[in-house]
PDB file of N, CA and C in Angstrom:
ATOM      1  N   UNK A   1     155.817 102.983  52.007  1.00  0.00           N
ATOM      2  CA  UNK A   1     155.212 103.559  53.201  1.00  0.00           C
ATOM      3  C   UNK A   1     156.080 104.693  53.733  1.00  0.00           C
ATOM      4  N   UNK A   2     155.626 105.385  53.960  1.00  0.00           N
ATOM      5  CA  UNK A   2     156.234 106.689  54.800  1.00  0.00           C
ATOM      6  C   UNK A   2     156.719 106.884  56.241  1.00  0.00           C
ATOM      7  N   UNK A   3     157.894 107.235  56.284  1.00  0.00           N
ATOM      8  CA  UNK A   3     158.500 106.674  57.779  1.00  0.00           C
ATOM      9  C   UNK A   3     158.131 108.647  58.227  1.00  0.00           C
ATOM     10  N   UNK A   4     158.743 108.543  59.745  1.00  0.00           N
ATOM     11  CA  UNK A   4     158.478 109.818  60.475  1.00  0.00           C
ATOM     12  C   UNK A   4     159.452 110.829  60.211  1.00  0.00           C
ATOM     13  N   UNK A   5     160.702 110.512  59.512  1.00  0.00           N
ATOM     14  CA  UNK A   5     161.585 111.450  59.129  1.00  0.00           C
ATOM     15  C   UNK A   5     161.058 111.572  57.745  1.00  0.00           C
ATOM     16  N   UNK A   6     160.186 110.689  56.800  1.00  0.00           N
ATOM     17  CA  UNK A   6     159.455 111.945  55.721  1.00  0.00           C
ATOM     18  C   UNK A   6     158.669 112.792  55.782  1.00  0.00           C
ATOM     19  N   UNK A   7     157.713 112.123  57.415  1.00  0.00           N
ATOM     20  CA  UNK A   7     157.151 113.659  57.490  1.00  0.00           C
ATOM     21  C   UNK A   7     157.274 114.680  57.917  1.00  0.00           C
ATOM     22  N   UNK A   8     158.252 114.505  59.044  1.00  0.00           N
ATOM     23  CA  UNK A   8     158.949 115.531  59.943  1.00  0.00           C
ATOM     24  C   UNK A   8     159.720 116.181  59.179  1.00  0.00           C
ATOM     25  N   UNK A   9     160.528 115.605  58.010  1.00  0.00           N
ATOM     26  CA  UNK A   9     161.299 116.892  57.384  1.00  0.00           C
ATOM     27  C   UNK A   9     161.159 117.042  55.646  1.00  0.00           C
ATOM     28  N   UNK A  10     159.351 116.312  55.557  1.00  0.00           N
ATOM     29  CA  UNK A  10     159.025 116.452  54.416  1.00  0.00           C
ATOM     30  C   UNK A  10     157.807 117.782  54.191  1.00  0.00           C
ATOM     31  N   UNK A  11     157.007 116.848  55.040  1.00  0.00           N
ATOM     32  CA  UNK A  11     155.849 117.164  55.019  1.00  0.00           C
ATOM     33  C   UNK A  11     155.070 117.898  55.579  1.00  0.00           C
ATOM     34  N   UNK A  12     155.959 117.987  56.916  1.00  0.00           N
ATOM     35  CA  UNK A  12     155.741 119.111  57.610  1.00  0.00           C
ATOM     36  C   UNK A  12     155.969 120.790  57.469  1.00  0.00           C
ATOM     37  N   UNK A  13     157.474 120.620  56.689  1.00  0.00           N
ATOM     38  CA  UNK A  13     157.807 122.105  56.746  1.00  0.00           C
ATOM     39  C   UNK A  13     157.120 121.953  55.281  1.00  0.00           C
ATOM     40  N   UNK A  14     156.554 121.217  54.474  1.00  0.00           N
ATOM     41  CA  UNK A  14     155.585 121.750  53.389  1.00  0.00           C
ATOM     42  C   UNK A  14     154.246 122.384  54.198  1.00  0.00           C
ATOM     43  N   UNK A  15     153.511 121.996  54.917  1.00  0.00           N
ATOM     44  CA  UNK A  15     152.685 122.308  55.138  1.00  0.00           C
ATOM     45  C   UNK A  15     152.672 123.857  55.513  1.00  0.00           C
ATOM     46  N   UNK A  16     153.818 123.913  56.652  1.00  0.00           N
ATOM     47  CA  UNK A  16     153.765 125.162  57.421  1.00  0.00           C
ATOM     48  C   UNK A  16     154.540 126.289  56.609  1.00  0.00           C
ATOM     49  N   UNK A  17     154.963 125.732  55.112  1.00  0.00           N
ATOM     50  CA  UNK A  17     155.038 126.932  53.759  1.00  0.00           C
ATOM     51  C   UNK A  17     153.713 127.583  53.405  1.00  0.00           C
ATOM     52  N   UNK A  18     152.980 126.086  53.427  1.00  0.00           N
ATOM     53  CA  UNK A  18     151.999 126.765  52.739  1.00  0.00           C
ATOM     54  C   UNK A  18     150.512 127.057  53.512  1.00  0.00           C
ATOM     55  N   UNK A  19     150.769 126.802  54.749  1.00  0.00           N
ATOM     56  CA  UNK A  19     149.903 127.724  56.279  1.00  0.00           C
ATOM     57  C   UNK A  19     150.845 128.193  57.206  1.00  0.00           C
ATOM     58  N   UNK A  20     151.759 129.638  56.962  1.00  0.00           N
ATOM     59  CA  UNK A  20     152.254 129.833  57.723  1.00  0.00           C
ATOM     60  C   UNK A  20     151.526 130.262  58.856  1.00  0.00           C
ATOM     61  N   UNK A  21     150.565 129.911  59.188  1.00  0.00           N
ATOM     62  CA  UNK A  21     149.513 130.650  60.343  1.00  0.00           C
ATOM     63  C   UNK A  21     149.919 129.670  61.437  1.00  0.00           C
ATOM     64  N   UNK A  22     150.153 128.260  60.988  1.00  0.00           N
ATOM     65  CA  UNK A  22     150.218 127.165  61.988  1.00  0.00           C
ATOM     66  C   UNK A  22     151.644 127.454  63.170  1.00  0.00           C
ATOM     67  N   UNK A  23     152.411 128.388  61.927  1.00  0.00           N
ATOM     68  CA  UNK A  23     153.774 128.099  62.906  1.00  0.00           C
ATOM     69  C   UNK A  23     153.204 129.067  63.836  1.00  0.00           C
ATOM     70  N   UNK A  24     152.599 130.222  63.406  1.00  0.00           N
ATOM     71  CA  UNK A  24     152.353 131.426  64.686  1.00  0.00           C
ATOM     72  C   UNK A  24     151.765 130.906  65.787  1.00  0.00           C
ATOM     73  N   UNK A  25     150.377 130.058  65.171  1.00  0.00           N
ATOM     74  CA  UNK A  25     149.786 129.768  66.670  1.00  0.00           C
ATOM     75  C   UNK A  25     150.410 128.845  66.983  1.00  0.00           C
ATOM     76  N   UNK A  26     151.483 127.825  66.774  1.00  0.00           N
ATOM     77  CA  UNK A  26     152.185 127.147  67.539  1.00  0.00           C
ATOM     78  C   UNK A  26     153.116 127.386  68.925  1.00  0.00           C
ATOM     79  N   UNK A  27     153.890 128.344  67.770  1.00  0.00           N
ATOM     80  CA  UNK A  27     155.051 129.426  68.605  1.00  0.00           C
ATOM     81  C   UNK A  27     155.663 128.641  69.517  1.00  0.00           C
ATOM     82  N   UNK A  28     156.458 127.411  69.529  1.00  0.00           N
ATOM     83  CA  UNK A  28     157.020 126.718  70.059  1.00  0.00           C
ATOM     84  C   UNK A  28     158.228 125.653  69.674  1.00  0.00           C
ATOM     85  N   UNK A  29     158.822 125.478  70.876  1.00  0.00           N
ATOM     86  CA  UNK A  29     159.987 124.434  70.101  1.00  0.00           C
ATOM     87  C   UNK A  29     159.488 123.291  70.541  1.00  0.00           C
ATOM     88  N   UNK A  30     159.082 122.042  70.045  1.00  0.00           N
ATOM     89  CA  UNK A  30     158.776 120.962  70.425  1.00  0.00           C
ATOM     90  C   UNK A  30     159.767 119.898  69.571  1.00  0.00           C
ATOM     91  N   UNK A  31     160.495 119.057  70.630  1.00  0.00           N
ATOM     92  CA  UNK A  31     161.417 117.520  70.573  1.00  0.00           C
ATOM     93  C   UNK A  31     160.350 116.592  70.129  1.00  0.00           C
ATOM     94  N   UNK A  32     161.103 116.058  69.019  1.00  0.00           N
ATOM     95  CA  UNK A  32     160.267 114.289  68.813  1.00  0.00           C
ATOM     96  C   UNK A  32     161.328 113.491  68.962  1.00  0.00           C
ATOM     97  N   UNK A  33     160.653 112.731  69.923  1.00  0.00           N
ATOM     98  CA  UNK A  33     161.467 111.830  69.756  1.00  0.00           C
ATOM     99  C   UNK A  33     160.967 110.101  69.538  1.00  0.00           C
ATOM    100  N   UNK A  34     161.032 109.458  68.333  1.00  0.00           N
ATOM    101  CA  UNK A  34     160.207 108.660  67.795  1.00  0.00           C
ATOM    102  C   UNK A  34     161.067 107.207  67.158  1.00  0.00           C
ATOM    103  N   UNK A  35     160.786 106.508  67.661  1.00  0.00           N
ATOM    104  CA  UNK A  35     161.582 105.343  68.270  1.00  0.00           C
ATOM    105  C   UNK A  35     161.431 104.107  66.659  1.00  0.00           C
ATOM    106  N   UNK A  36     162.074 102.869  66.835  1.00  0.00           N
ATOM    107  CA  UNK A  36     161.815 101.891  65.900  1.00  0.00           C
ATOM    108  C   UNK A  36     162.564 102.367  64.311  1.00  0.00           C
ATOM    109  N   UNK A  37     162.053 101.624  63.388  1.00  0.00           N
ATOM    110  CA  UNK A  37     162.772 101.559  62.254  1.00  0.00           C
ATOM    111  C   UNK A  37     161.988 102.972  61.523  1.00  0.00           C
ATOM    112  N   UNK A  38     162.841 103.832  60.721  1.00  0.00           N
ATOM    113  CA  UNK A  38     162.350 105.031  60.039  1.00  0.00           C
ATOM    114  C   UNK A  38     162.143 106.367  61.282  1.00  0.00           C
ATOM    115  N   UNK A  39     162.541 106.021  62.416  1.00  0.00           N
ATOM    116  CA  UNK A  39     162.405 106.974  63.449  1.00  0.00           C
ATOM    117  C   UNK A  39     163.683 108.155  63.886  1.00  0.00           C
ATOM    118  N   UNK A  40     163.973 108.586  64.850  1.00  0.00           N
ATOM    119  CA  UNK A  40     164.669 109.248  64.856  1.00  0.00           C
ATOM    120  C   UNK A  40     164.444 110.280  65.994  1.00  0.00           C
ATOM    121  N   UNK A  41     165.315 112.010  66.143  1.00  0.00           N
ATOM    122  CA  UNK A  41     165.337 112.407  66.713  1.00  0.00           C
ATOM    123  C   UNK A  41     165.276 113.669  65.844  1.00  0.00           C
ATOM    124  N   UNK A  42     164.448 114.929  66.086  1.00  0.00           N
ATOM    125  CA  UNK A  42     164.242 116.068  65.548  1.00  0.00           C
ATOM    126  C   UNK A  42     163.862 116.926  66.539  1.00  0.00           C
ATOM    127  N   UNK A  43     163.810 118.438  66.292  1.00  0.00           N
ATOM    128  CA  UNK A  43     163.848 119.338  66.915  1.00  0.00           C
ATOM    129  C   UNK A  43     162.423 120.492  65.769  1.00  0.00           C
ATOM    130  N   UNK A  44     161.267 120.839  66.207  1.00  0.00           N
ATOM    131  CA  UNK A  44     160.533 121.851  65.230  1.00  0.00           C
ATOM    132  C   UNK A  44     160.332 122.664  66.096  1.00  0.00           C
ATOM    133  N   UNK A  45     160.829 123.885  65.515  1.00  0.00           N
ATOM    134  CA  UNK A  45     161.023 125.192  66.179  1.00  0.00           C
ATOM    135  C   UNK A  45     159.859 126.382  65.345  1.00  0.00           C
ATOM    136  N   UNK A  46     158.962 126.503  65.527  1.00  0.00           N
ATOM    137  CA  UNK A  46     157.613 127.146  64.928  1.00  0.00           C
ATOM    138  C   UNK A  46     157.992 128.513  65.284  1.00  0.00           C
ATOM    139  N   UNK A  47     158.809 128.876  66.204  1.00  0.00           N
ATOM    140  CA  UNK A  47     159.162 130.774  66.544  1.00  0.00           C
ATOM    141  C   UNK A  47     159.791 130.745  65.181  1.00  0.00           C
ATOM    142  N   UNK A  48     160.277 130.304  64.470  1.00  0.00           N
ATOM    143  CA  UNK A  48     161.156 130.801  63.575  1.00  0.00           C
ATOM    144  C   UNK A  48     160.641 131.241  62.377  1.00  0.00           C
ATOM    145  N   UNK A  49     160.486 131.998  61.017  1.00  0.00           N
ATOM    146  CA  UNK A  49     160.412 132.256  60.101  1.00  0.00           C
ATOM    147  C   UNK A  49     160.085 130.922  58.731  1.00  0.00           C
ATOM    148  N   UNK A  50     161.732 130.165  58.896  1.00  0.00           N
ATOM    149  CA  UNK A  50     161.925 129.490  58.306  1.00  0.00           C
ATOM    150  C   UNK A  50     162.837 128.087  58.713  1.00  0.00           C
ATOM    151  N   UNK A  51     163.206 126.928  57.661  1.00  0.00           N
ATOM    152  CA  UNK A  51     164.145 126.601  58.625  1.00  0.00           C
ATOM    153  C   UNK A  51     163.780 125.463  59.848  1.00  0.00           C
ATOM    154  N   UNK A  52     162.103 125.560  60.005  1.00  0.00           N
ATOM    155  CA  UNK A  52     161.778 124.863  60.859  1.00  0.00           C
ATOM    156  C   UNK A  52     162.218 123.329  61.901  1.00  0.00           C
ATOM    157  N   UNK A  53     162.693 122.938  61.114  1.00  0.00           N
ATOM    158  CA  UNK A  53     163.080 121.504  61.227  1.00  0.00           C
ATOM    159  C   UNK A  53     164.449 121.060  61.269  1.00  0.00           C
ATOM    160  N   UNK A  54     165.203 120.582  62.451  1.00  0.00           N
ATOM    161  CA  UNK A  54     166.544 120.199  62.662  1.00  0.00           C
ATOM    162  C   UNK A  54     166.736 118.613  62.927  1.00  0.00           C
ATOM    163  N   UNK A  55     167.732 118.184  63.102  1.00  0.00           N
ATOM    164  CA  UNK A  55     167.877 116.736  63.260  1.00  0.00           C
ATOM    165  C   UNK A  55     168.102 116.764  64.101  1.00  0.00           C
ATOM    166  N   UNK A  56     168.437 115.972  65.507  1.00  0.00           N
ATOM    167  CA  UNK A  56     168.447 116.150  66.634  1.00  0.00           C
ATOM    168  C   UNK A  56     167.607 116.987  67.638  1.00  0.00           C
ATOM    169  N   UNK A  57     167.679 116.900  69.195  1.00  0.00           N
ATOM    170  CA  UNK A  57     167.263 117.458  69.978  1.00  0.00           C
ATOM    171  C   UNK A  57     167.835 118.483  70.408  1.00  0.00           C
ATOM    172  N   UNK A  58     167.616 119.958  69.944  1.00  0.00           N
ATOM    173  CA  UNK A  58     168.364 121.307  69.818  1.00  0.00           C
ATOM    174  C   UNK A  58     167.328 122.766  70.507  1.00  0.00           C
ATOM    175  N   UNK A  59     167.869 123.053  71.757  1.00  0.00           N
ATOM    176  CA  UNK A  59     167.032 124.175  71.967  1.00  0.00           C
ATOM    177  C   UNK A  59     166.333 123.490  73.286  1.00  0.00           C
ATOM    178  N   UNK A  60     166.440 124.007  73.934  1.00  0.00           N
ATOM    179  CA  UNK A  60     164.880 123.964  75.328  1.00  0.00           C
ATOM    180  C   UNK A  60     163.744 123.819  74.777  1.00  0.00           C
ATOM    181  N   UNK A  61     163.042 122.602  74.700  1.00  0.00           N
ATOM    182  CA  UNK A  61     161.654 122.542  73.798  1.00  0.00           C
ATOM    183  C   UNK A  61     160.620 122.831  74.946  1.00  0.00           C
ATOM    184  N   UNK A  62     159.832 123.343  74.621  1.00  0.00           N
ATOM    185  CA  UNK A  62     158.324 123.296  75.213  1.00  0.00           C
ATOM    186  C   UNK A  62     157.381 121.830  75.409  1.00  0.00           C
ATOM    187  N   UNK A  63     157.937 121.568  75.007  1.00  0.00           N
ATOM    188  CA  UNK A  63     157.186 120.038  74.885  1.00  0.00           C
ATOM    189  C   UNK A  63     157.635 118.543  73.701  1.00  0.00           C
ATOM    190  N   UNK A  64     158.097 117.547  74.455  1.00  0.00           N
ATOM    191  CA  UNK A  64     158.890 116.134  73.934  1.00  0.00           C
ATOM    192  C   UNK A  64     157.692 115.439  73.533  1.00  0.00           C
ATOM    193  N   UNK A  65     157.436 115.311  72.198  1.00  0.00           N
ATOM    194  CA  UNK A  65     156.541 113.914  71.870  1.00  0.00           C
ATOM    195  C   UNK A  65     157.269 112.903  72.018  1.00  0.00           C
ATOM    196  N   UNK A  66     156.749 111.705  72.374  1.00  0.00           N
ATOM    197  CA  UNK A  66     157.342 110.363  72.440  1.00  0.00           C
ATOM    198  C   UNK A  66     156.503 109.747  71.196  1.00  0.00           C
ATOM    199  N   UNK A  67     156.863 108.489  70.401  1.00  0.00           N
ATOM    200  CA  UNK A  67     155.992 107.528  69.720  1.00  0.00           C
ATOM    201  C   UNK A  67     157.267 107.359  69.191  1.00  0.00           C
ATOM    202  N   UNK A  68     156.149 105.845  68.679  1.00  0.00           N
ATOM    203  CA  UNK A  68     156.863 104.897  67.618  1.00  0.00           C
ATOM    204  C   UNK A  68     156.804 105.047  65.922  1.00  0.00           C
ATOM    205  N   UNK A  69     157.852 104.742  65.384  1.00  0.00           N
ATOM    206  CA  UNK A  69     157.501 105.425  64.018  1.00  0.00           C
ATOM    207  C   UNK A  69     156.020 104.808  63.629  1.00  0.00           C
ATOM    208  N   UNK A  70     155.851 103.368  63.434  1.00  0.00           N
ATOM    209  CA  UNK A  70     154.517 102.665  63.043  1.00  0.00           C
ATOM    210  C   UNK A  70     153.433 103.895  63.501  1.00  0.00           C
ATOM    211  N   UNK A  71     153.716 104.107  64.428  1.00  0.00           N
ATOM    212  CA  UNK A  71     152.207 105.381  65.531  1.00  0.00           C
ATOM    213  C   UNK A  71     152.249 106.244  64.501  1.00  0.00           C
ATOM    214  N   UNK A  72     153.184 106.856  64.542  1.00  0.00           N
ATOM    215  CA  UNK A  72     153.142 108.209  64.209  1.00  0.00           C
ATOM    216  C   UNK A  72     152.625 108.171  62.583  1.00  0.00           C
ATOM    217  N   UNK A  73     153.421 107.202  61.781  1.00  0.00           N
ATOM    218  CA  UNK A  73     152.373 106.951  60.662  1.00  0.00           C
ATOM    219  C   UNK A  73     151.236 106.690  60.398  1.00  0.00           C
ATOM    220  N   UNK A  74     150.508 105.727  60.882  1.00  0.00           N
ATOM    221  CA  UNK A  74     149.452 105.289  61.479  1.00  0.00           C
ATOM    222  C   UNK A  74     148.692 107.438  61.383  1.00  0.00           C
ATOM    223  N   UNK A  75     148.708 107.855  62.662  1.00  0.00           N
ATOM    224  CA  UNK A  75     148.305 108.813  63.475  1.00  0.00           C
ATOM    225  C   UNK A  75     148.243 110.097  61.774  1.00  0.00           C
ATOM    226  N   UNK A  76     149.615 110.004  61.223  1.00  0.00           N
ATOM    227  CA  UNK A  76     149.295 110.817  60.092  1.00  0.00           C
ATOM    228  C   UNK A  76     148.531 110.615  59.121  1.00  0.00           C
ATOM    229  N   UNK A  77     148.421 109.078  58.619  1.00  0.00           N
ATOM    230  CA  UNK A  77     147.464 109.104  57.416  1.00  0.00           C
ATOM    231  C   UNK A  77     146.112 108.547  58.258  1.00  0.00           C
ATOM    232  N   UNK A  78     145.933 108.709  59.550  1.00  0.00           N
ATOM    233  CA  UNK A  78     144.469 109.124  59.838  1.00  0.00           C
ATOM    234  C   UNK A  78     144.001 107.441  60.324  1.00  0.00           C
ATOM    235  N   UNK A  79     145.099 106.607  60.176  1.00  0.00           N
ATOM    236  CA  UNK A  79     144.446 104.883  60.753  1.00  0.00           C
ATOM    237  C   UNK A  79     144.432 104.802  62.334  1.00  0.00           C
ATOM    238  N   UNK A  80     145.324 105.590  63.173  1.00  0.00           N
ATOM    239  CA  UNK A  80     145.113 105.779  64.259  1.00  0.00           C
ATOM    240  C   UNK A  80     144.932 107.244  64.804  1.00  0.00           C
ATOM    241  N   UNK A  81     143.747 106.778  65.987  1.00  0.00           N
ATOM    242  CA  UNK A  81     143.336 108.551  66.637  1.00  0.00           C
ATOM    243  C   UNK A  81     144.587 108.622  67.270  1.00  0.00           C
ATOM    244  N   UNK A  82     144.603 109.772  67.609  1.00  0.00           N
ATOM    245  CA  UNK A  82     146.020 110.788  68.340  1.00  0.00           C
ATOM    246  C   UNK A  82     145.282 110.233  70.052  1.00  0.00           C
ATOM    247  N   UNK A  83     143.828 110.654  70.018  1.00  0.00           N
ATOM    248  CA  UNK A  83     143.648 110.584  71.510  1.00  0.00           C
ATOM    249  C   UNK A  83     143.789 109.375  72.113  1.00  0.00           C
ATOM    250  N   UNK A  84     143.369 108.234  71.090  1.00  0.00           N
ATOM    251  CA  UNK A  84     143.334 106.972  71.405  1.00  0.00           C
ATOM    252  C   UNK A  84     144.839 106.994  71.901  1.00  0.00           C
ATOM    253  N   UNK A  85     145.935 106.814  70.851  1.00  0.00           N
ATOM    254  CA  UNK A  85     147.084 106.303  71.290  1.00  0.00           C
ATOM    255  C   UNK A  85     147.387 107.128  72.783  1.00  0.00           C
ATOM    256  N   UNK A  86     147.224 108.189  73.051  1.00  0.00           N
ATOM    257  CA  UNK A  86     147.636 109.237  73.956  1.00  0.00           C
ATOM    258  C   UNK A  86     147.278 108.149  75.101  1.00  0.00           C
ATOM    259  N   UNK A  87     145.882 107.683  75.116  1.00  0.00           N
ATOM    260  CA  UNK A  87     145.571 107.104  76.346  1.00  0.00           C
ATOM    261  C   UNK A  87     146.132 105.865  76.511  1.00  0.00           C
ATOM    262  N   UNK A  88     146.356 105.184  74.989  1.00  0.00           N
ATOM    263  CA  UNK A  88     147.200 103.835  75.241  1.00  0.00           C
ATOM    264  C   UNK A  88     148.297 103.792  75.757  1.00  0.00           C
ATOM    265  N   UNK A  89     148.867 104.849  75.811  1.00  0.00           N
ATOM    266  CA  UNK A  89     150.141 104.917  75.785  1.00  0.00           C
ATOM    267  C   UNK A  89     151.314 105.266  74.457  1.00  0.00           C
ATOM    268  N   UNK A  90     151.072 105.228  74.162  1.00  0.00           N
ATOM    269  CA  UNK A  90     151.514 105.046  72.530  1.00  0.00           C
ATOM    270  C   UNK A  90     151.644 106.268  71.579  1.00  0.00           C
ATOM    271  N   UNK A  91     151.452 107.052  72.371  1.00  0.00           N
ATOM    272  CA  UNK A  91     151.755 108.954  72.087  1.00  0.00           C
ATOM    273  C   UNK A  91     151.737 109.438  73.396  1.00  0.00           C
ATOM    274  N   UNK A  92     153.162 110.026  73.603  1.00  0.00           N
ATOM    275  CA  UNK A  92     153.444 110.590  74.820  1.00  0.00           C
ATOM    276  C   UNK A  92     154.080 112.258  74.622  1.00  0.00           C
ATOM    277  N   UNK A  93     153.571 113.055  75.685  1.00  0.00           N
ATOM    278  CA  UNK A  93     153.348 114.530  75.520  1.00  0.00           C
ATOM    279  C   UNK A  93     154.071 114.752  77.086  1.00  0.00           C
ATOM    280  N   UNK A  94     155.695 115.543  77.169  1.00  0.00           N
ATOM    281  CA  UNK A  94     155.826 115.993  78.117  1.00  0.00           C
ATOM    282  C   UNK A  94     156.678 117.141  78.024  1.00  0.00           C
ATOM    283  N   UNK A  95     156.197 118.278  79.138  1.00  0.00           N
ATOM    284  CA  UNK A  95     154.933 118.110  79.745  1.00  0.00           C
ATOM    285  C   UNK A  95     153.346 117.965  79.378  1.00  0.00           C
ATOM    286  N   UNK A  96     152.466 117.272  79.519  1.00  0.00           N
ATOM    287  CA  UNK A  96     151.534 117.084  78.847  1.00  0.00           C
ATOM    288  C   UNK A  96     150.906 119.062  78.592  1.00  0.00           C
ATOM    289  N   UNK A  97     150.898 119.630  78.127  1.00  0.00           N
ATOM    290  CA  UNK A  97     150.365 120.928  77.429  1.00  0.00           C
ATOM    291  C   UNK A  97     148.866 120.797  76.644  1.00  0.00           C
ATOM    292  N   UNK A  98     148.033 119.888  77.241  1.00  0.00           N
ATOM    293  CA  UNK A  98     146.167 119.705  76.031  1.00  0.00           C
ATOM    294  C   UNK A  98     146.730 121.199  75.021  1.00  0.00           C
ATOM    295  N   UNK A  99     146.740 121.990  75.217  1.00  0.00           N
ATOM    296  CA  UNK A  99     146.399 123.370  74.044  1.00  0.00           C
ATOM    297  C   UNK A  99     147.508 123.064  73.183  1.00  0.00           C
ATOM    298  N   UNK A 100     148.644 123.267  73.515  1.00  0.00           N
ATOM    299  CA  UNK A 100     149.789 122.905  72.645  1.00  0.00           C
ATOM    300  C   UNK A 100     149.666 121.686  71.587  1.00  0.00           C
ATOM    301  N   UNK A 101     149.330 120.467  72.359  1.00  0.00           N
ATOM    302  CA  UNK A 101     148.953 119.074  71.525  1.00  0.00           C
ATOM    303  C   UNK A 101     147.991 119.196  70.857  1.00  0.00           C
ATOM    304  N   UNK A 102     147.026 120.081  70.943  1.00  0.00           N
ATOM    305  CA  UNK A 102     145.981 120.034  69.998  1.00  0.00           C
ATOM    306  C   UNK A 102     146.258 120.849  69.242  1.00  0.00           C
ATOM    307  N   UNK A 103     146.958 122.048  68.977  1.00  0.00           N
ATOM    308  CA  UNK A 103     148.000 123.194  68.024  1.00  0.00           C
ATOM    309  C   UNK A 103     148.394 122.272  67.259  1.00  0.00           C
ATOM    310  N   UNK A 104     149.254 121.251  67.791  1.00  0.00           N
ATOM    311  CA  UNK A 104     150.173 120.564  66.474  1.00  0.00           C
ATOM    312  C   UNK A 104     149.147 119.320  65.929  1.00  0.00           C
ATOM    313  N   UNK A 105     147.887 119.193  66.510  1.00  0.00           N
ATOM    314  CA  UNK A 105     147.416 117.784  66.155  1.00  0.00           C
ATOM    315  C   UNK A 105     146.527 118.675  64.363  1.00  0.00           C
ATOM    316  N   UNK A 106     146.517 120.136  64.479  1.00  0.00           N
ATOM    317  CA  UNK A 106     146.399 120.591  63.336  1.00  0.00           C
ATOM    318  C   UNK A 106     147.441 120.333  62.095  1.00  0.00           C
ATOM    319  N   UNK A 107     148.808 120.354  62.791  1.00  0.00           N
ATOM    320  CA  UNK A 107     149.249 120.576  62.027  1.00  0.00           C
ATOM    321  C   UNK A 107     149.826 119.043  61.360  1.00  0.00           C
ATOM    322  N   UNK A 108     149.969 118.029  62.448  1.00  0.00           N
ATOM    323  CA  UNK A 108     150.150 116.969  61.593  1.00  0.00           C
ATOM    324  C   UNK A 108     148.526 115.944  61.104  1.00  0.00           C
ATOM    325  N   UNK A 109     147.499 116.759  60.931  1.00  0.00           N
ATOM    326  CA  UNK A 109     146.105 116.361  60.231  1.00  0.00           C
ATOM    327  C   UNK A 109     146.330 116.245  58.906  1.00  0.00           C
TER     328      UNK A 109
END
């Protein structure tokens, strides 16, 4: 099973190789910070070229996701909605930004 640091520093900066369009309309630094076993702390910085993805919380982000690794897996291979958890609680967005969260809900689809 796939924890949130394979996708955060797998799968993600694959994607945004191969749509660099996502990082433009992102254009942001957004913190995860994603709790439990396989979780961790990262930094994705979409202004940048390349490089995207740091370990830790680095930079003034625009916006802190909260979740649990289980969520966030779940949420990537599509077993849980993003909106659902949002309202459960269970995906947290601050400051909540709707345009921004729905920017990246492209990019981790």
């Amino acid at each position: 099973m796939a924890t949130a640091k394979d996708i955060i520093e797998g799968q993600i900066p694959e994607k945004l190789q191969a749509k660099p369009e996502l990082a433009k309309d992102i254009n942001a630094i957004i913190h995860f910070d994603v709790s439990g076993d396989g979780g961790g702390k990262w930094t994705l910085d979409t202004t940048k070229s390349e490089g995207w993805v740091s370990e830790g919380l680095n930079g003034a982000s625009k916006m802190t996701v909260t979740v649990s690794n289980d969520d966030f897996v779940k949420i990537r291979e599509g077993k849980l909605n993003p909106q659902m958890a949002a309202m459960q609680g269970k995906l947290k967005f601050k400051p909540m930004d709707m345009g921004l969260a729905m920017k990246l809900a492209k990019l981790l689809a």
